[in-house]
N, C-alpha and C. Protein backbone atom coordinates (compact mmCIF):
# COMPACT_ATOMS: atom_id res chain seq x y z
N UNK A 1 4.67 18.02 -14.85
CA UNK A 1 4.92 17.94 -13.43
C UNK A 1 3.62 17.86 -12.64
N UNK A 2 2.54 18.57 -13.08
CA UNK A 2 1.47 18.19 -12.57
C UNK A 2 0.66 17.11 -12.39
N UNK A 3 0.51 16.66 -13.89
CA UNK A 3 0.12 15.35 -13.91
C UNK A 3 0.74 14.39 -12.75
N UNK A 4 2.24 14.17 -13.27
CA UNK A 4 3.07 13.49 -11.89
C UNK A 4 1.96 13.66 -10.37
N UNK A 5 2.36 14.42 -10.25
CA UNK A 5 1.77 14.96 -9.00
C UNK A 5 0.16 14.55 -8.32
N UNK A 6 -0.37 14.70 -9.53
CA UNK A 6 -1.71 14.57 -9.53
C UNK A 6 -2.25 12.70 -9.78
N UNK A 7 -1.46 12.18 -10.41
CA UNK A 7 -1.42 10.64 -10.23
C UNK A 7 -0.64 10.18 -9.03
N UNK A 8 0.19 10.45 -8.83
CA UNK A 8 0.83 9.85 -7.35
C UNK A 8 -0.51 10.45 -5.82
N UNK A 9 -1.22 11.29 -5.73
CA UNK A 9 -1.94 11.87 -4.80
C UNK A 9 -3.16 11.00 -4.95
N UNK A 10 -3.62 10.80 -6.27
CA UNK A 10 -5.35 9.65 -6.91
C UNK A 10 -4.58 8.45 -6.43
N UNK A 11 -3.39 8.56 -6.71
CA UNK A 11 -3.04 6.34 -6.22
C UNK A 11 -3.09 6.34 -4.88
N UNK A 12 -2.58 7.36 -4.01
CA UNK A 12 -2.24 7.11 -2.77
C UNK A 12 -3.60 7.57 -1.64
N UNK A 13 -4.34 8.41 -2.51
CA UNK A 13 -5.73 7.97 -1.78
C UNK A 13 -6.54 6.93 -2.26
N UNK A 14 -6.51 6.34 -3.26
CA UNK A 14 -7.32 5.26 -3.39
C UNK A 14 -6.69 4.17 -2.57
N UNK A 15 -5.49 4.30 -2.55
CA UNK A 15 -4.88 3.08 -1.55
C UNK A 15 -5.45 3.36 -0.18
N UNK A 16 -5.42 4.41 0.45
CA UNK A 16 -5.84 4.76 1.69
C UNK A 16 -7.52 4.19 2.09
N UNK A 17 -7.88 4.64 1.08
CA UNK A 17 -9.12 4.33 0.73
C UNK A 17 -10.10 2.64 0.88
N UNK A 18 -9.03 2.15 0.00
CA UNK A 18 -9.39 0.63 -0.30
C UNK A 18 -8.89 0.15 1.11
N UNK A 19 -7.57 0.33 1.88
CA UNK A 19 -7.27 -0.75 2.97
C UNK A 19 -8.09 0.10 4.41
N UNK A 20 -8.93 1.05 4.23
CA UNK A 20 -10.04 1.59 5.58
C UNK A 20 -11.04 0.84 5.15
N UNK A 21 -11.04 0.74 4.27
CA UNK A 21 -12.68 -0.46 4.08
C UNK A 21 -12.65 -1.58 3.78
N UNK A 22 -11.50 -2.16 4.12
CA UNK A 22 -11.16 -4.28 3.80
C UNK A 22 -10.39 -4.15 5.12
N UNK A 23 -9.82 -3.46 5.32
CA UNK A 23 -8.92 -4.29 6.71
C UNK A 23 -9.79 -4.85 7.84
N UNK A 24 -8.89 -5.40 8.54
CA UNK A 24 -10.26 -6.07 9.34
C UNK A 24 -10.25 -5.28 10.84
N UNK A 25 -11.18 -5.70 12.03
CA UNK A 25 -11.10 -4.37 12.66
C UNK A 25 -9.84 -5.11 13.80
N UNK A 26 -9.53 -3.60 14.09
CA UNK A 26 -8.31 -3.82 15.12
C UNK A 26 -8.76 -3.20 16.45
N UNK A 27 -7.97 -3.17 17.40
CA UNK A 27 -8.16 -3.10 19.12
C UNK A 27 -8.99 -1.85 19.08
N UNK A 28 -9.71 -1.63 20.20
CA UNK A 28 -10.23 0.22 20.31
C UNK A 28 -9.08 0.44 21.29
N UNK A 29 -8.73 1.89 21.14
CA UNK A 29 -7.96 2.15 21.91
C UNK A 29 -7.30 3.13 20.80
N UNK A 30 -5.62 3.56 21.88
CA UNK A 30 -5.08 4.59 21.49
C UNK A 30 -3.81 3.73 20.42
N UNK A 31 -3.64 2.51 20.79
CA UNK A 31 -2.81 1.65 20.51
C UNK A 31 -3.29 0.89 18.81
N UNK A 32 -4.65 0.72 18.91
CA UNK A 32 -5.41 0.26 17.41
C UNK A 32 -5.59 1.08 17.02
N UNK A 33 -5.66 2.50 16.92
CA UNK A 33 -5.93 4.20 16.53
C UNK A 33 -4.84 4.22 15.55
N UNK A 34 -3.66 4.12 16.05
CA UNK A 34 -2.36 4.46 15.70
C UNK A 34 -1.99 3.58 14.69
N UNK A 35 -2.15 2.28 15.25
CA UNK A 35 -2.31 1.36 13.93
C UNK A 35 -3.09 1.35 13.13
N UNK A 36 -3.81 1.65 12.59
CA UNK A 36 -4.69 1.65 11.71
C UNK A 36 -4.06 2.93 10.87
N UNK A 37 -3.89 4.15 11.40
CA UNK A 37 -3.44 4.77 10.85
C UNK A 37 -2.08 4.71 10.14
N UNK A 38 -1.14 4.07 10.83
CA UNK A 38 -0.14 3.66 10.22
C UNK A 38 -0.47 3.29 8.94
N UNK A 39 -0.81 1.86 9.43
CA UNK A 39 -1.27 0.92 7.98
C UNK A 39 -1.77 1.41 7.18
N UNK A 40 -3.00 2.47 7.18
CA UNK A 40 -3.44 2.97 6.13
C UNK A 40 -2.48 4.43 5.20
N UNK A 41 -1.82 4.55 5.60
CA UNK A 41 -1.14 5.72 5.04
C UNK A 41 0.21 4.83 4.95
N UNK A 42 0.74 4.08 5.25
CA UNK A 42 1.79 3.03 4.57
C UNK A 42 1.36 2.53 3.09
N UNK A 43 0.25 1.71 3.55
CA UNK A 43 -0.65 1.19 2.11
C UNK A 43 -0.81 2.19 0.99
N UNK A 44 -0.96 3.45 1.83
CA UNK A 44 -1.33 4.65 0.53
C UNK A 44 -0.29 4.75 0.27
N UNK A 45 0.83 5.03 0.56
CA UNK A 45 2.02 5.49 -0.10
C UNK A 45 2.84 4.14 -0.55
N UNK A 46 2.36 3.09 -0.36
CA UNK A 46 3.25 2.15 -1.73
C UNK A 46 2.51 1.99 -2.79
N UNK A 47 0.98 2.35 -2.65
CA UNK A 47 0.13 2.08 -4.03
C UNK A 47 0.41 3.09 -4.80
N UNK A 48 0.52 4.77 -4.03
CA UNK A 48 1.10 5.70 -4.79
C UNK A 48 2.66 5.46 -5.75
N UNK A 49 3.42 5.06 -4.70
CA UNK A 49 4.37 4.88 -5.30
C UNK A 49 4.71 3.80 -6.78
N UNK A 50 3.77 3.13 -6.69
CA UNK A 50 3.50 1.79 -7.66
C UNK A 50 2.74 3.40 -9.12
N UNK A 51 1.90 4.18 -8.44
CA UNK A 51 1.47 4.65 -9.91
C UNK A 51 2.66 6.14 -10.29
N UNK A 52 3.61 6.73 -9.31
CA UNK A 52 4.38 7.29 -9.53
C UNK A 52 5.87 6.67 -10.38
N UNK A 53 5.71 5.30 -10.36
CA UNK A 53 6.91 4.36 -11.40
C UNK A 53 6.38 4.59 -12.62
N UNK A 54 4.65 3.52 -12.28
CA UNK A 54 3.98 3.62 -13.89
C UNK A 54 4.13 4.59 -14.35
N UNK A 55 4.13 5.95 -13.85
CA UNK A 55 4.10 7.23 -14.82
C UNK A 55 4.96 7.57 -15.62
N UNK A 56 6.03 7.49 -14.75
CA UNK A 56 7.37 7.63 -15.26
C UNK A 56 8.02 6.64 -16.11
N UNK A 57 7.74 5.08 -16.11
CA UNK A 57 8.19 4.65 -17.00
C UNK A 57 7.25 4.78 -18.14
N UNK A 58 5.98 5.29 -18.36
CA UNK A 58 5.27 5.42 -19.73
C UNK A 58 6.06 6.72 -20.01
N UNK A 59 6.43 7.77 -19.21
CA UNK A 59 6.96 9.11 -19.67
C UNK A 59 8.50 8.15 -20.60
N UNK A 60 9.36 7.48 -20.04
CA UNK A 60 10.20 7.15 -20.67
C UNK A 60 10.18 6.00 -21.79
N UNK A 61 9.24 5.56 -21.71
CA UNK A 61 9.13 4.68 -23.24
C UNK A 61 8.71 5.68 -24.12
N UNK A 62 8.10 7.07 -23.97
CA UNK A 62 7.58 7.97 -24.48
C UNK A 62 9.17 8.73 -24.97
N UNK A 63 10.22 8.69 -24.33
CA UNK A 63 11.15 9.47 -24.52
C UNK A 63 11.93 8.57 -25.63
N UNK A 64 12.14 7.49 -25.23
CA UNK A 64 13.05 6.63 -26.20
C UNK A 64 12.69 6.45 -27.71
N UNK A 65 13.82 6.25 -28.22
CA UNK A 65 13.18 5.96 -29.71
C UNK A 65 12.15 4.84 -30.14
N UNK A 66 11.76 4.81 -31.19
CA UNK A 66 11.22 3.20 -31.34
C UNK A 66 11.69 2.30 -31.39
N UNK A 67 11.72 0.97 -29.80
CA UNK A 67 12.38 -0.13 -30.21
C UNK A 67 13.82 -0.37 -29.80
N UNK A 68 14.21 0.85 -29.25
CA UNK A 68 15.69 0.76 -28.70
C UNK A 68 15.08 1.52 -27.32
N UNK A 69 16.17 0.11 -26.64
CA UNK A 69 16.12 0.23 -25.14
C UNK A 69 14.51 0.15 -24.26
N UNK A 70 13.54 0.06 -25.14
CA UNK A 70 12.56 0.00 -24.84
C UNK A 70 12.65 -1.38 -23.89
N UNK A 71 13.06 -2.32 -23.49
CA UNK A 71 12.51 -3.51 -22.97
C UNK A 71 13.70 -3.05 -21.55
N UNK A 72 14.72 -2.33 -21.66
CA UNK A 72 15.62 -2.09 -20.27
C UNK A 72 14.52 -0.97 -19.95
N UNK A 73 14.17 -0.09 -20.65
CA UNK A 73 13.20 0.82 -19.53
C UNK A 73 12.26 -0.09 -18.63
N UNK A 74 11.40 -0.89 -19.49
CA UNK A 74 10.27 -1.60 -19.14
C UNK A 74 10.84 -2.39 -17.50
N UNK A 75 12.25 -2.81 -17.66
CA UNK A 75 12.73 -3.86 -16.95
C UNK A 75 12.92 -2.65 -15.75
N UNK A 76 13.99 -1.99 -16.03
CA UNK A 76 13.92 -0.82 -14.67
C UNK A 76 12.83 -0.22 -14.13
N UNK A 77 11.45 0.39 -14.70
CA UNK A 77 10.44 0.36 -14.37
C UNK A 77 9.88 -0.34 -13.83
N UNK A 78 9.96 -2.01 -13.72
CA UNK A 78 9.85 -2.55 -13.04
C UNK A 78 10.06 -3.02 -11.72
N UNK A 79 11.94 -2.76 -11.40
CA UNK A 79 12.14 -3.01 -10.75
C UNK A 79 12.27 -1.89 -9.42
N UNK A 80 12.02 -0.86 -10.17
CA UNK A 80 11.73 0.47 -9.48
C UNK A 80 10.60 0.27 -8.54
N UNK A 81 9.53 -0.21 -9.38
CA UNK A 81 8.17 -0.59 -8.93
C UNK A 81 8.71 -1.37 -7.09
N UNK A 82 9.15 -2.74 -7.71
CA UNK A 82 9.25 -3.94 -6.67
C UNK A 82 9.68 -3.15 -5.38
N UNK A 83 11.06 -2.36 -5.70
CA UNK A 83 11.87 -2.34 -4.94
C UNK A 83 11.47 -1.21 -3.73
N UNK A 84 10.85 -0.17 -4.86
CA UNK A 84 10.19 0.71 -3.32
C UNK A 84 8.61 0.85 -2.75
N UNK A 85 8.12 0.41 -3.80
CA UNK A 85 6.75 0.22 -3.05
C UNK A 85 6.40 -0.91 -2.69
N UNK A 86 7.48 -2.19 -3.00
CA UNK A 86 7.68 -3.53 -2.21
C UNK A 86 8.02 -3.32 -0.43
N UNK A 87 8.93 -2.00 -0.24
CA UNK A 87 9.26 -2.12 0.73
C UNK A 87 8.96 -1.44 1.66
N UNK A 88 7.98 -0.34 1.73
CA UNK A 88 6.78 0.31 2.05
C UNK A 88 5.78 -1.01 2.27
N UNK A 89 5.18 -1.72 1.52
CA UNK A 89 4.20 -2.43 1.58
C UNK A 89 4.45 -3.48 2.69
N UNK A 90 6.21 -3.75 2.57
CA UNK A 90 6.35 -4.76 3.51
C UNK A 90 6.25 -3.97 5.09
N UNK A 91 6.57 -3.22 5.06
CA UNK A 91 6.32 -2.05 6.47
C UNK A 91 4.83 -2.27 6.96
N UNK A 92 4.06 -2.24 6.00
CA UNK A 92 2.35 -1.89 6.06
C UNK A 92 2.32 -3.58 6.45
N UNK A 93 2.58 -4.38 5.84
CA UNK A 93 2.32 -5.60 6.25
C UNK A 93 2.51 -5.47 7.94
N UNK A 94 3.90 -5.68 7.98
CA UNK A 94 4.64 -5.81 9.59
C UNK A 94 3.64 -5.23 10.56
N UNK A 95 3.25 -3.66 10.23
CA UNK A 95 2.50 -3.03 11.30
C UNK A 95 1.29 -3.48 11.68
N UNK A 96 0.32 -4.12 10.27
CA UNK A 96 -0.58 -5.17 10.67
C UNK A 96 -0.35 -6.22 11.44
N UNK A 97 0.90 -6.85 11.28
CA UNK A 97 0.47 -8.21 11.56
C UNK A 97 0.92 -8.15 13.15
N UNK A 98 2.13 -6.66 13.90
CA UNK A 98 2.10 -6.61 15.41
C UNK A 98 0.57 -5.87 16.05
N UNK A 99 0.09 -5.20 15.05
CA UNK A 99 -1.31 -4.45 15.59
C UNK A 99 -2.08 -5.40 16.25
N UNK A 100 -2.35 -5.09 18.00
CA UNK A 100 -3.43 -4.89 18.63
C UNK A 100 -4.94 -5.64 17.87
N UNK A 101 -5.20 -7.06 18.29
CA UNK A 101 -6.43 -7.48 17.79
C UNK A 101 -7.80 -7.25 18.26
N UNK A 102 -8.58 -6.88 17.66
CA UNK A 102 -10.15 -6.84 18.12
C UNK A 102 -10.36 -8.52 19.39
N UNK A 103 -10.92 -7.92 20.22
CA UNK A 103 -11.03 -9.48 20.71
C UNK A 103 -12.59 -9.93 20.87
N UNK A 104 -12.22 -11.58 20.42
CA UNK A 104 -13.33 -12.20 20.17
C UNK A 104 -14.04 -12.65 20.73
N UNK A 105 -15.43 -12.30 20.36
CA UNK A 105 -16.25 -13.11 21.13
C UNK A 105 -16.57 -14.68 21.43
N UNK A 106 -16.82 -14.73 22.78
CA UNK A 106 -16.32 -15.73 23.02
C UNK A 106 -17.73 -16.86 22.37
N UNK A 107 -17.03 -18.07 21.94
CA UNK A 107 -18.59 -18.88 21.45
C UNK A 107 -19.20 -19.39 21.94
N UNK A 108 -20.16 -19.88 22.22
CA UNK A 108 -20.91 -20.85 23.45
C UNK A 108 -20.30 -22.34 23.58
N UNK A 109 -19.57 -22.72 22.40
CA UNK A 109 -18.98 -23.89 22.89
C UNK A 109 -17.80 -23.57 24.12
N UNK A 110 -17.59 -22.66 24.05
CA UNK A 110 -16.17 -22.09 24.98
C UNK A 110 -16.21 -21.40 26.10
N UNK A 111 -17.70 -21.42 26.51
CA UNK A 111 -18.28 -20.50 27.65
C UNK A 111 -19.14 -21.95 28.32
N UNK A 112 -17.81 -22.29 29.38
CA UNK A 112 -18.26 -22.96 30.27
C UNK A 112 -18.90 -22.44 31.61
N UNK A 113 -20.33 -22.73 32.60
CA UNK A 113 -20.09 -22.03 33.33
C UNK A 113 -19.74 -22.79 34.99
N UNK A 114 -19.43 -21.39 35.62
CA UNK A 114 -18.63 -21.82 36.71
C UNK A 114 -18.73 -22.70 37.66
């Protein structure tokens, strides 16, 4: 139970982790604050959830005999995977893609003056 525990917490901060230092930057404010935070603790908890499947389906190929049923675990493990940290991830997507953009500077071809 620990282990469990202790791999789902290492996935879901390394996820946290990896999308604070690749995402790209978003609005300042109270509005890009919030988003960011979202996104990053969405992201952590479907990467967690992706190593809380893996665990569990190595715990259950570990349980089964040799060779029987081994390829339906593999397959449910899988789809365990898709289905909930697919849909977490798609959340983390969404909140990016309404989040508040950094705005750009403008280029000198586009800075006509008055």
């Amino acid at each position: 139970m620990v282990v469990l525990i202790v791999v789902t917490v290492a996935c879901f901060g390394a996820g946290v982790v990896a999308v604070s230092r690749y995402l790209p930057e978003l609005a300042d404010g109270p509005a890009g604050t919030l988003a960011f935070f979202v996104i990053c603790g969405l992201s952590g908890a479907a990467v967690g959830l992706v190593g809380l499947h893996v665990y569990l389906t190595i715990r259950q190929l570990e349980e089964t005999s040799r060779g029987q049923f081994s390829e339906l675990v593999v397959a449910d493990g899988l789809t365990s995977i898709l289905l909930d940290s697919g849909t977490v991830a798609g959340l983390a997507l969404i909140a990016y893609l309404l989040a508040p953009r950094q705005p750009s500077a403008a280029s000198p071809s586009e800075h006509r003056p008055p």
